[in-house]
PDB file of N, CA and C in Angstrom:
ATOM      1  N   UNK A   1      16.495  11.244   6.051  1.00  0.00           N
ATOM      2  CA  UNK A   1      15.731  10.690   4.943  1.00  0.00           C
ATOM      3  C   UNK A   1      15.306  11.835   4.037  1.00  0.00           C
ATOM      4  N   UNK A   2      15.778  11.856   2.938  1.00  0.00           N
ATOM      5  CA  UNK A   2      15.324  12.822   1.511  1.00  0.00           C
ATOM      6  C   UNK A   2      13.486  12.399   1.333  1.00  0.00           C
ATOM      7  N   UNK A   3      12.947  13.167   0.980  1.00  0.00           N
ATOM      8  CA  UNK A   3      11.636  13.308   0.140  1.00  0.00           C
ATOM      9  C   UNK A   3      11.702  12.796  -0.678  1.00  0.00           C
ATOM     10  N   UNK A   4      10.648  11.934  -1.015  1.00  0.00           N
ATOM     11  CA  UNK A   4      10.352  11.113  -2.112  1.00  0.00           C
ATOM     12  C   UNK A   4       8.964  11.484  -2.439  1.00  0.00           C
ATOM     13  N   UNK A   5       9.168  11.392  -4.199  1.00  0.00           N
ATOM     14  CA  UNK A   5       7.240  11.941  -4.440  1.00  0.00           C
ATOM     15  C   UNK A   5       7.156  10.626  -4.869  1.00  0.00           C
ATOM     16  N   UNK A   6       5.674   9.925  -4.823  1.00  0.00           N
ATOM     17  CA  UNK A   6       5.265   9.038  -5.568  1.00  0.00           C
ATOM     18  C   UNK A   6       4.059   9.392  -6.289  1.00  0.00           C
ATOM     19  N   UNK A   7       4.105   8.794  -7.702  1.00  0.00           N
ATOM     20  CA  UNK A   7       2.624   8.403  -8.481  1.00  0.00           C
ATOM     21  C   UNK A   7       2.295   7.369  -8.074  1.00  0.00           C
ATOM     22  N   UNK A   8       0.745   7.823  -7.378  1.00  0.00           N
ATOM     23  CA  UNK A   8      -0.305   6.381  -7.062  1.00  0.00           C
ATOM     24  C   UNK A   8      -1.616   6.594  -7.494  1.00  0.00           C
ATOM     25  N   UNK A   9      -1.679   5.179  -7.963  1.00  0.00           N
ATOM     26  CA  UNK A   9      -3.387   5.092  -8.760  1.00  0.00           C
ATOM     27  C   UNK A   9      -4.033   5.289  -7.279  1.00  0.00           C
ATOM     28  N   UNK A  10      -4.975   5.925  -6.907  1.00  0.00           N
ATOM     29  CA  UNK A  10      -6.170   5.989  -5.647  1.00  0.00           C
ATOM     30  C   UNK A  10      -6.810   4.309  -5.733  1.00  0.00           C
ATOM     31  N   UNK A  11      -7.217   3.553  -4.778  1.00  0.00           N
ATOM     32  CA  UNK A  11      -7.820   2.804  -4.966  1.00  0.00           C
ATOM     33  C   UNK A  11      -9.016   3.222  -3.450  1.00  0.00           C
ATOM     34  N   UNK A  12     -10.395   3.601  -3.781  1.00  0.00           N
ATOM     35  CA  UNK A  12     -10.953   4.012  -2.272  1.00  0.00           C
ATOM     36  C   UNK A  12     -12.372   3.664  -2.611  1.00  0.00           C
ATOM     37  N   UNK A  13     -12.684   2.578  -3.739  1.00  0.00           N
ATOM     38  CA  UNK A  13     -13.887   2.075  -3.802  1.00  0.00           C
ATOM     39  C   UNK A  13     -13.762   0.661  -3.225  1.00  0.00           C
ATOM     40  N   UNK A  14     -14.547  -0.424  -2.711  1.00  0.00           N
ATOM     41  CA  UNK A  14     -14.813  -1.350  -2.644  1.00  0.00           C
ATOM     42  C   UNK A  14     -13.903  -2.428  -3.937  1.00  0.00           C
ATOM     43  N   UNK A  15     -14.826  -2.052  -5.246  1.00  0.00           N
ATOM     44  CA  UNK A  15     -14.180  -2.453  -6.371  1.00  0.00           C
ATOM     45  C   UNK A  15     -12.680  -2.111  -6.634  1.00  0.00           C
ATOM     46  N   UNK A  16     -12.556  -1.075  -6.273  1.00  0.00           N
ATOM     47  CA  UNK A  16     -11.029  -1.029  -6.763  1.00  0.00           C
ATOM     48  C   UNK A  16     -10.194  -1.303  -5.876  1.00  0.00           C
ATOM     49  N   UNK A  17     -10.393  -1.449  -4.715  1.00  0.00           N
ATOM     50  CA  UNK A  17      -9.774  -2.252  -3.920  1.00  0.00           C
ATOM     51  C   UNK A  17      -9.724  -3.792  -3.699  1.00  0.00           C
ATOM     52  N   UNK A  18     -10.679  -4.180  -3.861  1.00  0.00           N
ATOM     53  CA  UNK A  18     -10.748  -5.352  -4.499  1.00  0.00           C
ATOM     54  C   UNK A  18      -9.618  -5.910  -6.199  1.00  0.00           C
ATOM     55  N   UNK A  19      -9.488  -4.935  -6.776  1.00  0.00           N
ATOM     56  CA  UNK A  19      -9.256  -4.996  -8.082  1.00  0.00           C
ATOM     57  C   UNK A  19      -7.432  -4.879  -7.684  1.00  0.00           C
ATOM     58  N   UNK A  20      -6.911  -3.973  -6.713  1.00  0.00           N
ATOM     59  CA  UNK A  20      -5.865  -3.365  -6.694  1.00  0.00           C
ATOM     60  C   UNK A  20      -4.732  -3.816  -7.849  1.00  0.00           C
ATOM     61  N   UNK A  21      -3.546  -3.979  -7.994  1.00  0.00           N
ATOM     62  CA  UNK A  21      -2.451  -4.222  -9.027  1.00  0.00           C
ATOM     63  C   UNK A  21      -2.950  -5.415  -9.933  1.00  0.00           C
ATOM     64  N   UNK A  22      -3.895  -6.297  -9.463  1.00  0.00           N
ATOM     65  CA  UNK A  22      -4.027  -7.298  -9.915  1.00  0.00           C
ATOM     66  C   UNK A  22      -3.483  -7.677 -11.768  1.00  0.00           C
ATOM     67  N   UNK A  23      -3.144  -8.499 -12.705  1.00  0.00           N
ATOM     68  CA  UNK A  23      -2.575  -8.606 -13.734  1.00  0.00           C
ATOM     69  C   UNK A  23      -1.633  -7.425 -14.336  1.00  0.00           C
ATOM     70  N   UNK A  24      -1.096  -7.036 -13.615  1.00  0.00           N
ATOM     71  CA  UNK A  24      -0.192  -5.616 -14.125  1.00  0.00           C
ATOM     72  C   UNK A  24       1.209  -6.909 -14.137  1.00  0.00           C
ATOM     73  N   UNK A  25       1.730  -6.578 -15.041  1.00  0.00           N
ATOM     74  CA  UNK A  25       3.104  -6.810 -15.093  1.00  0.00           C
ATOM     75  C   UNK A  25       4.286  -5.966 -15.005  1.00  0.00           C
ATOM     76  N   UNK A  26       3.967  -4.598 -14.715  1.00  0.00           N
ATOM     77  CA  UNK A  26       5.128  -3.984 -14.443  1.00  0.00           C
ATOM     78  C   UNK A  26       4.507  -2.829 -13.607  1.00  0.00           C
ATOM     79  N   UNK A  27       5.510  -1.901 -12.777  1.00  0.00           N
ATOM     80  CA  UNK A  27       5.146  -0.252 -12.452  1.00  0.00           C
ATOM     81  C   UNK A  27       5.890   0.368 -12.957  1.00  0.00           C
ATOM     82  N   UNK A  28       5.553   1.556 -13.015  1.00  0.00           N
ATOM     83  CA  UNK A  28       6.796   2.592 -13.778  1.00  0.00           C
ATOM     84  C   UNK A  28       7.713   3.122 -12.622  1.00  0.00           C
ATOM     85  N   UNK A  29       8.573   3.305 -12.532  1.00  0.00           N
ATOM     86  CA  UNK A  29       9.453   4.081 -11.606  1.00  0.00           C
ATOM     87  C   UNK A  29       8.642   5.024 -10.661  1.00  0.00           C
ATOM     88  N   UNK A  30       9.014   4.492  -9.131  1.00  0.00           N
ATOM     89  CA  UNK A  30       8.339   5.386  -8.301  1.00  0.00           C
ATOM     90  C   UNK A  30       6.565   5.686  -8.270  1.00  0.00           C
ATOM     91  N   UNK A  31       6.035   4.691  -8.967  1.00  0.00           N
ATOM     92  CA  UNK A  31       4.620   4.010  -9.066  1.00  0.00           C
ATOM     93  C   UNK A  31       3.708   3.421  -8.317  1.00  0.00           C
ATOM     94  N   UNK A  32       2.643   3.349  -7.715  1.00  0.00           N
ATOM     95  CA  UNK A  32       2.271   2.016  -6.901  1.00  0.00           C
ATOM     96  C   UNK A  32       0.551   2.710  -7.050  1.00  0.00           C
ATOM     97  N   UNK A  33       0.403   1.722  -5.725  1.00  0.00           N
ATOM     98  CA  UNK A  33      -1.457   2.128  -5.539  1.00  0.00           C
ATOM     99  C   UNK A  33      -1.650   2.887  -3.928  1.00  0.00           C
ATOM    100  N   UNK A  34      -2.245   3.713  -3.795  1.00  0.00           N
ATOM    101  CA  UNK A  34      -2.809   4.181  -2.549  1.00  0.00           C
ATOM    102  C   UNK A  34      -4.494   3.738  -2.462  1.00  0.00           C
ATOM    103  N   UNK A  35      -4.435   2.747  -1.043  1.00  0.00           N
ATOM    104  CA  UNK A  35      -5.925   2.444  -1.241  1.00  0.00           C
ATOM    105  C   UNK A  35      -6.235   3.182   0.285  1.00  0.00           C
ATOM    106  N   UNK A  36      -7.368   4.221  -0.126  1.00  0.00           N
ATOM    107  CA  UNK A  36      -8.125   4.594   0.889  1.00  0.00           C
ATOM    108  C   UNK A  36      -9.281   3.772   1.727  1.00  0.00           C
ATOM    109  N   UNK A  37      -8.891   3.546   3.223  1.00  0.00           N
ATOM    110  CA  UNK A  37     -10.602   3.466   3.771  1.00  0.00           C
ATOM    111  C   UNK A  37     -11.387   4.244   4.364  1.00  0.00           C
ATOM    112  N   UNK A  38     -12.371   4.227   4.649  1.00  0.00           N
ATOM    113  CA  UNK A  38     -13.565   4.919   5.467  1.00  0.00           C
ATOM    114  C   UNK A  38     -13.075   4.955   6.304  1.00  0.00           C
ATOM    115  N   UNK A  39     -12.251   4.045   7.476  1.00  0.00           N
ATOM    116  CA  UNK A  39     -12.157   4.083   8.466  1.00  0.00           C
ATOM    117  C   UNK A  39     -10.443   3.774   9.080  1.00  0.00           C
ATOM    118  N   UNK A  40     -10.008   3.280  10.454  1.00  0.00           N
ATOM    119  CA  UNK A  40      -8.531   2.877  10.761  1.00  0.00           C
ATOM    120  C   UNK A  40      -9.242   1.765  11.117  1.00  0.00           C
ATOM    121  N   UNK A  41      -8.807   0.670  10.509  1.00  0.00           N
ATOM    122  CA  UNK A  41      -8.778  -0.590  11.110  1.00  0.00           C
ATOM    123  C   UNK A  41      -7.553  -1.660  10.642  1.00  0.00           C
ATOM    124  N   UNK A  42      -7.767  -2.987  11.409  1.00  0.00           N
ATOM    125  CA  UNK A  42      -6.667  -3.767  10.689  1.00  0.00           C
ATOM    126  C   UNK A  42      -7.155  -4.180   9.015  1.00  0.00           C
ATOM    127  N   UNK A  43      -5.765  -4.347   8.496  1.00  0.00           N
ATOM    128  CA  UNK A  43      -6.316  -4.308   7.576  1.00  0.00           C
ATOM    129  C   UNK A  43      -5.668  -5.868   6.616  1.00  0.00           C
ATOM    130  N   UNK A  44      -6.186  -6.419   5.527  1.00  0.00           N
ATOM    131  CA  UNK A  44      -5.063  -7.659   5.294  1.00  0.00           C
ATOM    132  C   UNK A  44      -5.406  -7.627   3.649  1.00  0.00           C
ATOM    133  N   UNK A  45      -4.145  -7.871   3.151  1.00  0.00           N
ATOM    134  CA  UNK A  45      -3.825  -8.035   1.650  1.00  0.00           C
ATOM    135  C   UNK A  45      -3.434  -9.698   1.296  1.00  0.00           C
ATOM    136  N   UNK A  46      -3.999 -10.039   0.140  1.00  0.00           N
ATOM    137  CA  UNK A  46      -3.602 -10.963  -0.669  1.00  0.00           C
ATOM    138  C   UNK A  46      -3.119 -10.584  -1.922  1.00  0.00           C
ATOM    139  N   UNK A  47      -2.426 -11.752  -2.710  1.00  0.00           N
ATOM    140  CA  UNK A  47      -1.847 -10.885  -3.808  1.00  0.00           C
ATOM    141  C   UNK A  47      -2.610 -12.335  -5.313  1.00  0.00           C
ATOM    142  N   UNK A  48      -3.851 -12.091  -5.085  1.00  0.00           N
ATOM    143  CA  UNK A  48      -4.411 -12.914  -6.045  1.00  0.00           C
ATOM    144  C   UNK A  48      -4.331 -12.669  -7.304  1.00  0.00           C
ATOM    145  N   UNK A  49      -3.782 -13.212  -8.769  1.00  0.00           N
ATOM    146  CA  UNK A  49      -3.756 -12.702  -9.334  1.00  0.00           C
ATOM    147  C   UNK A  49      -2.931 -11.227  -9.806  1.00  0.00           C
ATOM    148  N   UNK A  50      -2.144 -11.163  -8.927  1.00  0.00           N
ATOM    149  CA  UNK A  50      -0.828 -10.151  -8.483  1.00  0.00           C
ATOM    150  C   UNK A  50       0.544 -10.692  -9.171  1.00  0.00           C
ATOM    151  N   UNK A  51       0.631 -10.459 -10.298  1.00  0.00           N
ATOM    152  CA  UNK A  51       1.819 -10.810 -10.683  1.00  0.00           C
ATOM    153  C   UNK A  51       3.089  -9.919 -10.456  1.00  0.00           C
ATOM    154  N   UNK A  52       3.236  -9.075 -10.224  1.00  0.00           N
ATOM    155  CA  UNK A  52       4.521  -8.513  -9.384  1.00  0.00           C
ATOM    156  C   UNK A  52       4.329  -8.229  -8.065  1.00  0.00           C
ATOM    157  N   UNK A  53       6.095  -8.783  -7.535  1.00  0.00           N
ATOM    158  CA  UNK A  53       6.171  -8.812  -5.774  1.00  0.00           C
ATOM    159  C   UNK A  53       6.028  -7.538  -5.333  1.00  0.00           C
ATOM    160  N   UNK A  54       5.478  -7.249  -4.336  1.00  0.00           N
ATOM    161  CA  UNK A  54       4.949  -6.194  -4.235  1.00  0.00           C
ATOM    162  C   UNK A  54       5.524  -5.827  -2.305  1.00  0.00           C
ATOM    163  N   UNK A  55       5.431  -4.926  -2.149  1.00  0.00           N
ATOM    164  CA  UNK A  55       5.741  -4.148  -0.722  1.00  0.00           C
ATOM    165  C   UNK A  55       4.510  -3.624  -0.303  1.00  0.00           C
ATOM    166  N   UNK A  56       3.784  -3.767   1.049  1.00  0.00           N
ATOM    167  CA  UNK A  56       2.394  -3.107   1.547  1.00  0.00           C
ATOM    168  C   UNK A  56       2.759  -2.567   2.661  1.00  0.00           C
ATOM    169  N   UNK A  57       2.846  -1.015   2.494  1.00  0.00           N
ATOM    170  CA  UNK A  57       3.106   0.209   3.505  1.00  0.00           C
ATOM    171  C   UNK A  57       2.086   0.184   4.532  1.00  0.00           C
ATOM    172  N   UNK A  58       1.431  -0.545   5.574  1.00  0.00           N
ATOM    173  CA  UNK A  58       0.208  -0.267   6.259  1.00  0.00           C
ATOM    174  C   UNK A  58       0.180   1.517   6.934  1.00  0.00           C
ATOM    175  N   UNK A  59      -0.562   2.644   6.749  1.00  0.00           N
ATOM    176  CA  UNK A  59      -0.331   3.796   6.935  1.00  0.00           C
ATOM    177  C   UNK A  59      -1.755   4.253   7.728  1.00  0.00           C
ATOM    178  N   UNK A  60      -1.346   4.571   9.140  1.00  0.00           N
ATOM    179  CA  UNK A  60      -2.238   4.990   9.873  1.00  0.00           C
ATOM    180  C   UNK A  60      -2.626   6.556   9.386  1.00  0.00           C
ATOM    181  N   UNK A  61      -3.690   6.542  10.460  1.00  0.00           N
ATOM    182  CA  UNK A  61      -4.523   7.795   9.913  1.00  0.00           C
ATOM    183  C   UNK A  61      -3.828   9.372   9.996  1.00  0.00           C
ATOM    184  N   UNK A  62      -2.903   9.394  10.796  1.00  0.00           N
ATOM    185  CA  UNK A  62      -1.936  10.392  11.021  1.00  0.00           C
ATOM    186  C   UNK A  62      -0.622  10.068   9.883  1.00  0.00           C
ATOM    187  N   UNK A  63      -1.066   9.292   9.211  1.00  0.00           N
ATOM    188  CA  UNK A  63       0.035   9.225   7.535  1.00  0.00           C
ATOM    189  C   UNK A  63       1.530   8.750   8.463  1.00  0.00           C
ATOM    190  N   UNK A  64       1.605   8.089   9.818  1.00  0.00           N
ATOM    191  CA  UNK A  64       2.797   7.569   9.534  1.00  0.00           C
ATOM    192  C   UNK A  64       2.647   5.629   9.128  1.00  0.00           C
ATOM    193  N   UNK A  65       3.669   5.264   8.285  1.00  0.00           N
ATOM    194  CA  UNK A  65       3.824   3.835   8.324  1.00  0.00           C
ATOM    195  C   UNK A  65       4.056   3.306   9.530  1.00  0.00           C
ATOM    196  N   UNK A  66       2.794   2.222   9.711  1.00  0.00           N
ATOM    197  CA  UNK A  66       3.024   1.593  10.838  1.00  0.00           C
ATOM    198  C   UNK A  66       3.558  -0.157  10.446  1.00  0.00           C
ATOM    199  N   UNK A  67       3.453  -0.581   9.400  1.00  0.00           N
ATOM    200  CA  UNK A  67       3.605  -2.225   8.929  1.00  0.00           C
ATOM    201  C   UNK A  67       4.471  -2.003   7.329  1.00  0.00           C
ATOM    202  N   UNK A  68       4.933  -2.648   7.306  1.00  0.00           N
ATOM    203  CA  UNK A  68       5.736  -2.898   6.445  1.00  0.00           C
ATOM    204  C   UNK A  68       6.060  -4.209   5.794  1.00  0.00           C
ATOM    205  N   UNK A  69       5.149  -5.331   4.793  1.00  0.00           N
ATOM    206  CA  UNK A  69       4.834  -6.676   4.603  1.00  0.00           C
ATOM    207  C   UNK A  69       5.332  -6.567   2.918  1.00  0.00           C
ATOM    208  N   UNK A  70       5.785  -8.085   2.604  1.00  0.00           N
ATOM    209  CA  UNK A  70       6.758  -8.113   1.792  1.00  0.00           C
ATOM    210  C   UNK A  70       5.823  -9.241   0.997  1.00  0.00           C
ATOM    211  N   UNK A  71       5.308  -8.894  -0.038  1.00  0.00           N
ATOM    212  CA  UNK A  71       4.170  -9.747  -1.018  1.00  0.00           C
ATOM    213  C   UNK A  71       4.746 -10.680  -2.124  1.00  0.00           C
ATOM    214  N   UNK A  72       4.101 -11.551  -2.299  1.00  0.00           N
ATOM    215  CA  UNK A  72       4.724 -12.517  -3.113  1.00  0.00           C
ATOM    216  C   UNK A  72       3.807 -12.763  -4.143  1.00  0.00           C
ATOM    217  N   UNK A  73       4.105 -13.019  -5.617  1.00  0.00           N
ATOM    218  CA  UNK A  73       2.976 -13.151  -6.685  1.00  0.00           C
ATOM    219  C   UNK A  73       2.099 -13.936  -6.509  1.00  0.00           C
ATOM    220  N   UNK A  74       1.036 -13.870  -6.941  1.00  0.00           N
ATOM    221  CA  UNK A  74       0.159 -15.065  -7.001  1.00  0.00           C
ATOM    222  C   UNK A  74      -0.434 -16.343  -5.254  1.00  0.00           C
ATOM    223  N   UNK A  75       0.062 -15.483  -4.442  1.00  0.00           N
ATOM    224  CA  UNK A  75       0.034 -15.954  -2.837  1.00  0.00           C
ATOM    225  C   UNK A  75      -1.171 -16.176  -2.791  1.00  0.00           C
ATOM    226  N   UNK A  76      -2.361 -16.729  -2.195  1.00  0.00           N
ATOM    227  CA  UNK A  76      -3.668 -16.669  -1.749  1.00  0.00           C
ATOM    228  C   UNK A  76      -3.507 -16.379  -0.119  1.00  0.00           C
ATOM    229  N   UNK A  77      -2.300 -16.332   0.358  1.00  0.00           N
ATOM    230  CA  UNK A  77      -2.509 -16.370   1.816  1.00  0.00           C
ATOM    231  C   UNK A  77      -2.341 -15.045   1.909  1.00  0.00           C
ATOM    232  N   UNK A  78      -3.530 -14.499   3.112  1.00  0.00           N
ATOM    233  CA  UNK A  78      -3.545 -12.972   3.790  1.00  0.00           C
ATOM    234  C   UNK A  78      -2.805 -12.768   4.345  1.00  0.00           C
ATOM    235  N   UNK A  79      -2.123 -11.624   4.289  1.00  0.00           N
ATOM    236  CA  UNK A  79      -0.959 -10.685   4.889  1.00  0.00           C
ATOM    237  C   UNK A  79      -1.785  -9.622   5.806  1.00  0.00           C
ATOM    238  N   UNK A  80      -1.935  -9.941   7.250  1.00  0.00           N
ATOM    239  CA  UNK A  80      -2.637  -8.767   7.662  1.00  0.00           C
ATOM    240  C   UNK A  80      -1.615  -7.696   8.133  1.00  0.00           C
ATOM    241  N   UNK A  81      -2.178  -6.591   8.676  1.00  0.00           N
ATOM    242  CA  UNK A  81      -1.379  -5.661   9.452  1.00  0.00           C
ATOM    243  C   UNK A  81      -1.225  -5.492  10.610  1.00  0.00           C
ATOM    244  N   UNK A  82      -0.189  -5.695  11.263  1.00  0.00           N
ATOM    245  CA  UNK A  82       0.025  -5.521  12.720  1.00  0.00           C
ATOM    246  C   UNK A  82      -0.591  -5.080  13.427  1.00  0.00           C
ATOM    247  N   UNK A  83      -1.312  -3.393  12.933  1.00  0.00           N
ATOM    248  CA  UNK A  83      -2.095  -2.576  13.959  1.00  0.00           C
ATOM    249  C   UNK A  83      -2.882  -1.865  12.537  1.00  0.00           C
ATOM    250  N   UNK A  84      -3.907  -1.045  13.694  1.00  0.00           N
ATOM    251  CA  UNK A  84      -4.864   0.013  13.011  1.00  0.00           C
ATOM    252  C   UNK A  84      -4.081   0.489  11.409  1.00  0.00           C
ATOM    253  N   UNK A  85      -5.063   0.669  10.276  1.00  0.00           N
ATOM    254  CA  UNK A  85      -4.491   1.314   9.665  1.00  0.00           C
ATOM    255  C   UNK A  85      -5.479   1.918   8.547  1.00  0.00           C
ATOM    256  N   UNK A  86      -5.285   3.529   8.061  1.00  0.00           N
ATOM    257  CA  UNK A  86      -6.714   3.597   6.746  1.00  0.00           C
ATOM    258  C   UNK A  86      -5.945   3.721   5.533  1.00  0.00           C
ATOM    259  N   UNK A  87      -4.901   3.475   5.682  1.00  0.00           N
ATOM    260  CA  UNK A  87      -4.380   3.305   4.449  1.00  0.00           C
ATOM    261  C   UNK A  87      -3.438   2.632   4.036  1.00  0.00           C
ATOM    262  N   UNK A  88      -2.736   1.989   2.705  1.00  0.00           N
ATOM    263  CA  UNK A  88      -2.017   1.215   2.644  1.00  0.00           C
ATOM    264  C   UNK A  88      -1.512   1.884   0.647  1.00  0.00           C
ATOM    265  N   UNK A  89       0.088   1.422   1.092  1.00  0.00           N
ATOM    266  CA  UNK A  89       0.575   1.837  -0.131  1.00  0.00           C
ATOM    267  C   UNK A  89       1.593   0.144  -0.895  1.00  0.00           C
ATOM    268  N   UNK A  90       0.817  -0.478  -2.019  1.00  0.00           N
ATOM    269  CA  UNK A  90       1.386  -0.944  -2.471  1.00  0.00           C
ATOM    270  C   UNK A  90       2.710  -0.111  -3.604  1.00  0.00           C
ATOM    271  N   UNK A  91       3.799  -0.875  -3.504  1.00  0.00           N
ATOM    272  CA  UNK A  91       5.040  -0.417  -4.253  1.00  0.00           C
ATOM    273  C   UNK A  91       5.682  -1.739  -4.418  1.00  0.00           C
ATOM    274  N   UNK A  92       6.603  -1.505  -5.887  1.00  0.00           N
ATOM    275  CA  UNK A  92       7.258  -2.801  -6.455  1.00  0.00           C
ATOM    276  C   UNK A  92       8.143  -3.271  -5.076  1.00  0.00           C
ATOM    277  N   UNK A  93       8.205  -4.750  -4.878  1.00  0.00           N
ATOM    278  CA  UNK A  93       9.281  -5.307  -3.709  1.00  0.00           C
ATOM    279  C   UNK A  93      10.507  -4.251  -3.375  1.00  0.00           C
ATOM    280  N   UNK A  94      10.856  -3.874  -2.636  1.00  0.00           N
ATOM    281  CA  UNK A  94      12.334  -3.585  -2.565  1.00  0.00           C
ATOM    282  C   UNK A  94      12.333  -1.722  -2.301  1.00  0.00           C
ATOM    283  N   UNK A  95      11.363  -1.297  -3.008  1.00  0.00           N
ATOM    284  CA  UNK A  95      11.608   0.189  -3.532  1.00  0.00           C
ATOM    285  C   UNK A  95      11.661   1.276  -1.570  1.00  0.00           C
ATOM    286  N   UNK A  96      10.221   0.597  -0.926  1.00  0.00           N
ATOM    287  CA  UNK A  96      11.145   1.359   0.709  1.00  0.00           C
ATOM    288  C   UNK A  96      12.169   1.068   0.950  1.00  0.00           C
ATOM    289  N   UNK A  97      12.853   0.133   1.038  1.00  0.00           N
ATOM    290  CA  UNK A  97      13.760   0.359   1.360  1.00  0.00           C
ATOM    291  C   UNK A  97      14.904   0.241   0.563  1.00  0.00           C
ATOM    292  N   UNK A  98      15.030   0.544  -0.684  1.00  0.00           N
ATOM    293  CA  UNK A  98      16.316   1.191  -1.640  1.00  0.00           C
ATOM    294  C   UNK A  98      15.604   2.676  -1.193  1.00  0.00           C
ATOM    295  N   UNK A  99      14.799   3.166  -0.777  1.00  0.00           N
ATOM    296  CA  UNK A  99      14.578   4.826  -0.400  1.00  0.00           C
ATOM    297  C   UNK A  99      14.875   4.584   0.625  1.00  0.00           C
ATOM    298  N   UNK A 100      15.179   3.852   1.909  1.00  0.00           N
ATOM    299  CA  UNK A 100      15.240   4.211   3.668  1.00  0.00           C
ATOM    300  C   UNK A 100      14.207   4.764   3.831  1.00  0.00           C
ATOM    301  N   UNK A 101      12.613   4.046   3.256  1.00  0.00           N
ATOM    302  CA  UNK A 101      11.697   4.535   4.231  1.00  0.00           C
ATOM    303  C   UNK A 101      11.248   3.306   5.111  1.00  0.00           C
ATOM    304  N   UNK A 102      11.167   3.193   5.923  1.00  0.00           N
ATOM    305  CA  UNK A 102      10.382   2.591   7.260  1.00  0.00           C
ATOM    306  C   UNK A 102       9.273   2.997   7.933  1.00  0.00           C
ATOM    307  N   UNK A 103       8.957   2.007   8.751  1.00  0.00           N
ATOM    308  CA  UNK A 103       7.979   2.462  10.400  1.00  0.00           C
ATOM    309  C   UNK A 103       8.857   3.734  10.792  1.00  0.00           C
ATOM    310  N   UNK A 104       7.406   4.104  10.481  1.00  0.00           N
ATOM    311  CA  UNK A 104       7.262   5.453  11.639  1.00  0.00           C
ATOM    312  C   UNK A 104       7.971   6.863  10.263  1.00  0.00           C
ATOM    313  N   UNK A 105       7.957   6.112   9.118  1.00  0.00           N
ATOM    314  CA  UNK A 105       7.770   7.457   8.350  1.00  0.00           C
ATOM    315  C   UNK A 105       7.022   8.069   7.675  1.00  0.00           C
ATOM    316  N   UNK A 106       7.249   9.424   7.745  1.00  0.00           N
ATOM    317  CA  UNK A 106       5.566  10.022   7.691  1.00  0.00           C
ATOM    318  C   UNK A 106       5.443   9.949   5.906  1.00  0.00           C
ATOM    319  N   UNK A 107       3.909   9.973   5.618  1.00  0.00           N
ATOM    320  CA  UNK A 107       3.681  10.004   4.475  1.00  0.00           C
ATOM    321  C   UNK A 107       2.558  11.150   4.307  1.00  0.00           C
ATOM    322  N   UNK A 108       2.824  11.903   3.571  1.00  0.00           N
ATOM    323  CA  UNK A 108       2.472  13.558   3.146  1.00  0.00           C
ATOM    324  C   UNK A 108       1.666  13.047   2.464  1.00  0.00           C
ATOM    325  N   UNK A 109       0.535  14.547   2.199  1.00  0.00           N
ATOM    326  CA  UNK A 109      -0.191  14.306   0.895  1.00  0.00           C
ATOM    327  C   UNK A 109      -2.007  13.308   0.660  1.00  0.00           C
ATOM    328  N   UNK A 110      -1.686  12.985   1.908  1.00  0.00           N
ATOM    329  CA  UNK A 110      -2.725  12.082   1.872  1.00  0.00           C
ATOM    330  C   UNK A 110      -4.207  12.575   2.008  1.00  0.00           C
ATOM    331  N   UNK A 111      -4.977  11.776   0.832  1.00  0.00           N
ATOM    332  CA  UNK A 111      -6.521  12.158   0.709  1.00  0.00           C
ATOM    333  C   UNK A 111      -6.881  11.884   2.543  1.00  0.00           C
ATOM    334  N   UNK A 112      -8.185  12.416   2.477  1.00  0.00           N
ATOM    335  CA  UNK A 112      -8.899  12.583   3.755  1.00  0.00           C
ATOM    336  C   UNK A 112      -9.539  10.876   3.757  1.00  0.00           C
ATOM    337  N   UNK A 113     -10.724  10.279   4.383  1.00  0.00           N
ATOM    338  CA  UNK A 113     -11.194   9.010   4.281  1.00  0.00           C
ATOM    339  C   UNK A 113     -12.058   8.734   3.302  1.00  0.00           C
ATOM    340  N   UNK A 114     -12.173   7.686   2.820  1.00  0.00           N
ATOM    341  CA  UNK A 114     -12.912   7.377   1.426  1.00  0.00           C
ATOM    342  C   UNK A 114     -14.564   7.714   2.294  1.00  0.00           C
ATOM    343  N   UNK A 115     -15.566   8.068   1.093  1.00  0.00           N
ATOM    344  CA  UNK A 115     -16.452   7.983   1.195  1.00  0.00           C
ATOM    345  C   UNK A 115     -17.388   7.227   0.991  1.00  0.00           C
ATOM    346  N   UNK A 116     -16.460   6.145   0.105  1.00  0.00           N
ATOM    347  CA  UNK A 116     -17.091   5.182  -0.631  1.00  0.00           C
ATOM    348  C   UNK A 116     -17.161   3.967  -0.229  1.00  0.00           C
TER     349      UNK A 116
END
């Protein structure tokens, strides 16, 4: 597997996690959101107000992907995560895997736990 860099908006407030992609109609190439938590726990996404399909990386605290959930626009139903996780990387549908990333690949770079 080649290195991949991504641009991600931080999401590690309450509010902005709450807020995440919500009414965006597009990402730019190699784009998404990194939402930080305080802590590793399970964690679950809806895509309210989410108008593009979206991919949710569940990423434990040692930065490897542990879940890998496939989002649909406008869903109200929760997508949780399999296991523990403090972080999670939304990306447009499709984009892990047109890269071959999966479970159990590591993700570099990562802020420490939100404080917020």
């Amino acid at each position: 597997m080649q290195d991949t860099t991504l641009t991600v908006e931080i999401a590690d407030t309450p509010d902005e996690r709450a807020q995440g992609l919500m009414k965006r109609t597009s990402l730019e190439p190699n784009a998404g959101m990194l939402f930080v938590y305080p802590d590793e726990g399970r964690r679950s996404f809806w895509m309210k107000d989410t108008l593009i399909p979206l991919t949710v990386a569940f990423v434990n605290q040692s930065g490897a992907i542990v879940d890998l959930k496939q989002m649909q626009p406008l869903n109200l139903t929760p997508v949780p995560s399999s296991t523990a996780a403090m972080y999670a990387i939304e990306m447009e549908q499709g984009w892990f895997a047109q890269h071959n990333i999966g479970i159990g690949a590591q993700v570099q770079g990562l802020p420490g736990p939100s404080q917020r």
